[in-house]
C-alpha atoms as a PDB file:
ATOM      1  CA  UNK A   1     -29.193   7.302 -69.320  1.00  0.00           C
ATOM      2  CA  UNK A   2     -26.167   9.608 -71.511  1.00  0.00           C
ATOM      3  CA  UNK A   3     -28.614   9.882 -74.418  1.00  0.00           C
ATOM      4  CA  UNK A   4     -29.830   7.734 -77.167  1.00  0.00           C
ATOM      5  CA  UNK A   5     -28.078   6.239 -80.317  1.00  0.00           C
ATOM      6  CA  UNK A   6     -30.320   6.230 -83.369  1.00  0.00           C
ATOM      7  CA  UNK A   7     -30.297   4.322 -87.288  1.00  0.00           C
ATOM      8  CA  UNK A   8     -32.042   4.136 -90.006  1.00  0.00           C
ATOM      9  CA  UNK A   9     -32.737   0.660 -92.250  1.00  0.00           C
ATOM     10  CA  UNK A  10     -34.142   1.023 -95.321  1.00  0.00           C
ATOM     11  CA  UNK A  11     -35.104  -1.674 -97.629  1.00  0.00           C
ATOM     12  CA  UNK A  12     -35.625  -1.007-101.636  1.00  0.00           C
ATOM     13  CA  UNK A  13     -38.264  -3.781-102.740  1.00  0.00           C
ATOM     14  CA  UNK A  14     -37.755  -4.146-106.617  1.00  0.00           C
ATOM     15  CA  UNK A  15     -39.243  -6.354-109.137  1.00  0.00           C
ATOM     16  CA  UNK A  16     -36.366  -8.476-109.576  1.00  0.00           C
ATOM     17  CA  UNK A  17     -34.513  -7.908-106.376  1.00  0.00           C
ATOM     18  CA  UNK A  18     -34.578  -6.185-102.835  1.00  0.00           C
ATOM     19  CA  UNK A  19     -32.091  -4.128-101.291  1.00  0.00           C
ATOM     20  CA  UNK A  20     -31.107  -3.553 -97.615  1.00  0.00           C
ATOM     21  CA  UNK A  21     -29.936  -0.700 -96.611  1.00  0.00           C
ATOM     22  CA  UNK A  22     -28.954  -0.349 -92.821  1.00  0.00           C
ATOM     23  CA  UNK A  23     -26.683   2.270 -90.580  1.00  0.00           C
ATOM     24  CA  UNK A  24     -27.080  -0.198 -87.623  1.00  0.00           C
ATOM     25  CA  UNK A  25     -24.052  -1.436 -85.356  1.00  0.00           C
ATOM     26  CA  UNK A  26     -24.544  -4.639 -86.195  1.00  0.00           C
ATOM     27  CA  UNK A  27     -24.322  -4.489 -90.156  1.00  0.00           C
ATOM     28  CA  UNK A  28     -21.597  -3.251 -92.280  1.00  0.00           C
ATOM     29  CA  UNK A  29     -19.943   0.079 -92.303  1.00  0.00           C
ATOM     30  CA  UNK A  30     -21.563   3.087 -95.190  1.00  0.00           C
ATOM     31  CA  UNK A  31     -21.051   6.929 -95.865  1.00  0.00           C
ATOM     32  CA  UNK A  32     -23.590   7.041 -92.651  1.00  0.00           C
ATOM     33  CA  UNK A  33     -23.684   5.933 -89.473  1.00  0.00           C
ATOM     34  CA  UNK A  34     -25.113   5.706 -86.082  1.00  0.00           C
ATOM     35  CA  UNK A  35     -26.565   9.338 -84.495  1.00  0.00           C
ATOM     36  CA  UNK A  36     -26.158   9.608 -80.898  1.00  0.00           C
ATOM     37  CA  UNK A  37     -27.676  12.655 -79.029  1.00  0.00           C
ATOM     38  CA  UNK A  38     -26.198  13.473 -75.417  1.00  0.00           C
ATOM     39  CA  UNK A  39     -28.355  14.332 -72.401  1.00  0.00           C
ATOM     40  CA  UNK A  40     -26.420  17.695 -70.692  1.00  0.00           C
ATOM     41  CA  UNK A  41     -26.747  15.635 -67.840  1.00  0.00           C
ATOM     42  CA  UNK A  42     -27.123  12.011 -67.478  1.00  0.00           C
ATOM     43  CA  UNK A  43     -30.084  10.705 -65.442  1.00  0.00           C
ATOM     44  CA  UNK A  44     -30.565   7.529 -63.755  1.00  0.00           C
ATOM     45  CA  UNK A  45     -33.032   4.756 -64.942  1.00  0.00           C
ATOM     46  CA  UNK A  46     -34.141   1.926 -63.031  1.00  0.00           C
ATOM     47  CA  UNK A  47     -34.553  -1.395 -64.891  1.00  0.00           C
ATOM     48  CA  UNK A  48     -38.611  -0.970 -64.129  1.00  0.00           C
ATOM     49  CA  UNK A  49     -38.688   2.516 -65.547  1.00  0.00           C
ATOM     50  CA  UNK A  50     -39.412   2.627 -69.502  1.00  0.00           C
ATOM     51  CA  UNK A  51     -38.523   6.041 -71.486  1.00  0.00           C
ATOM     52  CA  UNK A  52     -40.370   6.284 -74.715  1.00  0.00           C
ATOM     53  CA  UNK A  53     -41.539   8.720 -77.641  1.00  0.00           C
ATOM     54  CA  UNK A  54     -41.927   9.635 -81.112  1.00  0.00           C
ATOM     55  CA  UNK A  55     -39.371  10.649 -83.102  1.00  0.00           C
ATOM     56  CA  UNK A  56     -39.941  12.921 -86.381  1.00  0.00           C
ATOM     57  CA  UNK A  57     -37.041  14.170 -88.402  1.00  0.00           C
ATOM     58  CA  UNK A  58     -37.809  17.321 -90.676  1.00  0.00           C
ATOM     59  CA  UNK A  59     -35.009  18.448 -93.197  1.00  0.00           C
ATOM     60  CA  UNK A  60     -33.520  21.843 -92.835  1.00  0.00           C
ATOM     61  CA  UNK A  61     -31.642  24.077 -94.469  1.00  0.00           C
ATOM     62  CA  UNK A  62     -28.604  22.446 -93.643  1.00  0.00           C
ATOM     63  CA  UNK A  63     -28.862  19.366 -95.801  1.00  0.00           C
ATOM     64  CA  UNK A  64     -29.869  17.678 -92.338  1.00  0.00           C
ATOM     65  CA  UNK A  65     -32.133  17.363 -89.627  1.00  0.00           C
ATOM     66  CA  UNK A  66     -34.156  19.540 -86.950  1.00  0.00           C
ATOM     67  CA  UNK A  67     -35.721  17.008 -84.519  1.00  0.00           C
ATOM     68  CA  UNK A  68     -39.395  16.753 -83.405  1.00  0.00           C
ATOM     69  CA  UNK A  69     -41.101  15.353 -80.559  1.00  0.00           C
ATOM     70  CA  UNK A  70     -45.208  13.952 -80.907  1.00  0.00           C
ATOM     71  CA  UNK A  71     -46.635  12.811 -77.849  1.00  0.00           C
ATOM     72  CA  UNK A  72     -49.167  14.082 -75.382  1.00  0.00           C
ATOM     73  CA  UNK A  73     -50.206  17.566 -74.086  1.00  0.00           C
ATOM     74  CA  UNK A  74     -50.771  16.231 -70.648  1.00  0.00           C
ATOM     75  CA  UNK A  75     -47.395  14.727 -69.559  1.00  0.00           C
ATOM     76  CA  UNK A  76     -49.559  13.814 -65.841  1.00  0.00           C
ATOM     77  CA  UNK A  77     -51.070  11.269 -67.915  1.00  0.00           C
ATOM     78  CA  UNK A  78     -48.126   9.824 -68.674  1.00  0.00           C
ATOM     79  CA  UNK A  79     -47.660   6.187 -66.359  1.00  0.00           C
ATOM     80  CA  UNK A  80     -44.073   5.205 -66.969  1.00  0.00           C
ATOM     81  CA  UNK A  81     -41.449   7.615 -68.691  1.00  0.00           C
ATOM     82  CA  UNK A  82     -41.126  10.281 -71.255  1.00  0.00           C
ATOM     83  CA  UNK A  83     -39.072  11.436 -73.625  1.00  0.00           C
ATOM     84  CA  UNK A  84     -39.431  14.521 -76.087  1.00  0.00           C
ATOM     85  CA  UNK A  85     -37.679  15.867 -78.772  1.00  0.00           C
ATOM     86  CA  UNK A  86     -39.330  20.049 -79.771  1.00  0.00           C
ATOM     87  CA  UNK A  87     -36.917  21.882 -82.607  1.00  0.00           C
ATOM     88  CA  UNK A  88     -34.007  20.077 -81.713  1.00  0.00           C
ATOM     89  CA  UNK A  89     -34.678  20.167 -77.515  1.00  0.00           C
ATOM     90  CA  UNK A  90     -34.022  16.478 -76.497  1.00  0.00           C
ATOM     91  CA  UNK A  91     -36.243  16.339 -72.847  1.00  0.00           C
ATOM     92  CA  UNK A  92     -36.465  12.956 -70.417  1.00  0.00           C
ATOM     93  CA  UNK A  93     -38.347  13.113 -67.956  1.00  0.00           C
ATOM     94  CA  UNK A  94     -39.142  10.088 -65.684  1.00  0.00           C
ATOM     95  CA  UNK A  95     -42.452   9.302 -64.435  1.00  0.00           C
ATOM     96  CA  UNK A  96     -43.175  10.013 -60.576  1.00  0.00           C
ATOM     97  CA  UNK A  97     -40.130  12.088 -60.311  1.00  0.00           C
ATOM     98  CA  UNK A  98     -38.879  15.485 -60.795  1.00  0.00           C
ATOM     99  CA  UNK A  99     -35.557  14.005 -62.420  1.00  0.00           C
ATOM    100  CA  UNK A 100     -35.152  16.020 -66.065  1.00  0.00           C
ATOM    101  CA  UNK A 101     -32.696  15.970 -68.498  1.00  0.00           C
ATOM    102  CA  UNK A 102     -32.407  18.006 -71.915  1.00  0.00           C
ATOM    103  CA  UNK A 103     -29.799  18.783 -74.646  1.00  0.00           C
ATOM    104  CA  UNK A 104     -30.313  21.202 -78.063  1.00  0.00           C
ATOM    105  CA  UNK A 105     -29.712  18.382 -80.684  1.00  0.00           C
ATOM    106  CA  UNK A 106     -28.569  19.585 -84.056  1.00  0.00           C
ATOM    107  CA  UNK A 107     -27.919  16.812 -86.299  1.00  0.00           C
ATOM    108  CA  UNK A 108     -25.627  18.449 -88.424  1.00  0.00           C
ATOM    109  CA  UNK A 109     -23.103  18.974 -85.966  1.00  0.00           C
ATOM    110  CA  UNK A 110     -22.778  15.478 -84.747  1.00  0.00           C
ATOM    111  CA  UNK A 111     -19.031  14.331 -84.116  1.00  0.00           C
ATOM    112  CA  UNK A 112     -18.504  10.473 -85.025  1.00  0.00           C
ATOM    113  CA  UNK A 113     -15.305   7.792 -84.146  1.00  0.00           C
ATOM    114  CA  UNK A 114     -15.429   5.656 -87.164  1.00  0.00           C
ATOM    115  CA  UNK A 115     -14.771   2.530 -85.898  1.00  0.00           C
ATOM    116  CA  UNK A 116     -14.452   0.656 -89.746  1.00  0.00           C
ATOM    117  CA  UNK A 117     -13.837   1.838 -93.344  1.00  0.00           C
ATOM    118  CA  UNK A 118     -16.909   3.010 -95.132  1.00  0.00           C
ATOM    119  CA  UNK A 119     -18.154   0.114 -97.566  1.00  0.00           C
END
């Protein structure tokens, strides 16, 4: 596992109409696009091995986002995987290992390959 690739959809339920409003790969290009968020070092995930979490995104004072993590206190309690995000820390940890992972993830420095014109 490099990291994780996030998006947002959105979808604006009017009277008359509704509107969609997705950053996924599959749908067309906007002004935003797809987050990704690197691991330092990538970690190796079996098929049978699940990774999971909450993520919260808090606006800073950056006109962007610190990242936060809510899951359990007691990470032995944990039966498959794990993965936390505190102030921006991205952690994995797999379950029944010592294998670890983490980055500092800062949204607003994200680098992005446009792959299509913005809509």
């Amino acid at each position: 596992m490099h990291g994780l690739a996030c998006w947002f959809t959105v979808d604006f339920i009017g009277t008359a109409a509704t509107v969609v409003l997705s950053t996924g790969p599959w749908d067309t290009g906007t002004h935003w696009y797809q987050c990704r968020m690197l691991l330092k070092q990538p970690i190796a995930v079996n098929r049978s091995q699940t990774v999971f979490g909450n993520l919260h995104f808090t606006a800073n004072n950056k006109f962007s986002y610190d990242i936060n993590m809510e899951g359990t206190s007691d990470m032995m309690m944990i039966m498959t995987g794990w993965i936390g995000f505190f102030d921006g820390l991205c952690l994995v940890i797999l379950d029944g290992t010592s294998i670890s992972s983490a980055n500092t993830i800062r949204l607003q420095d994200q680098m992005y390959h446009y792959m299509h014109n913005a809509a």
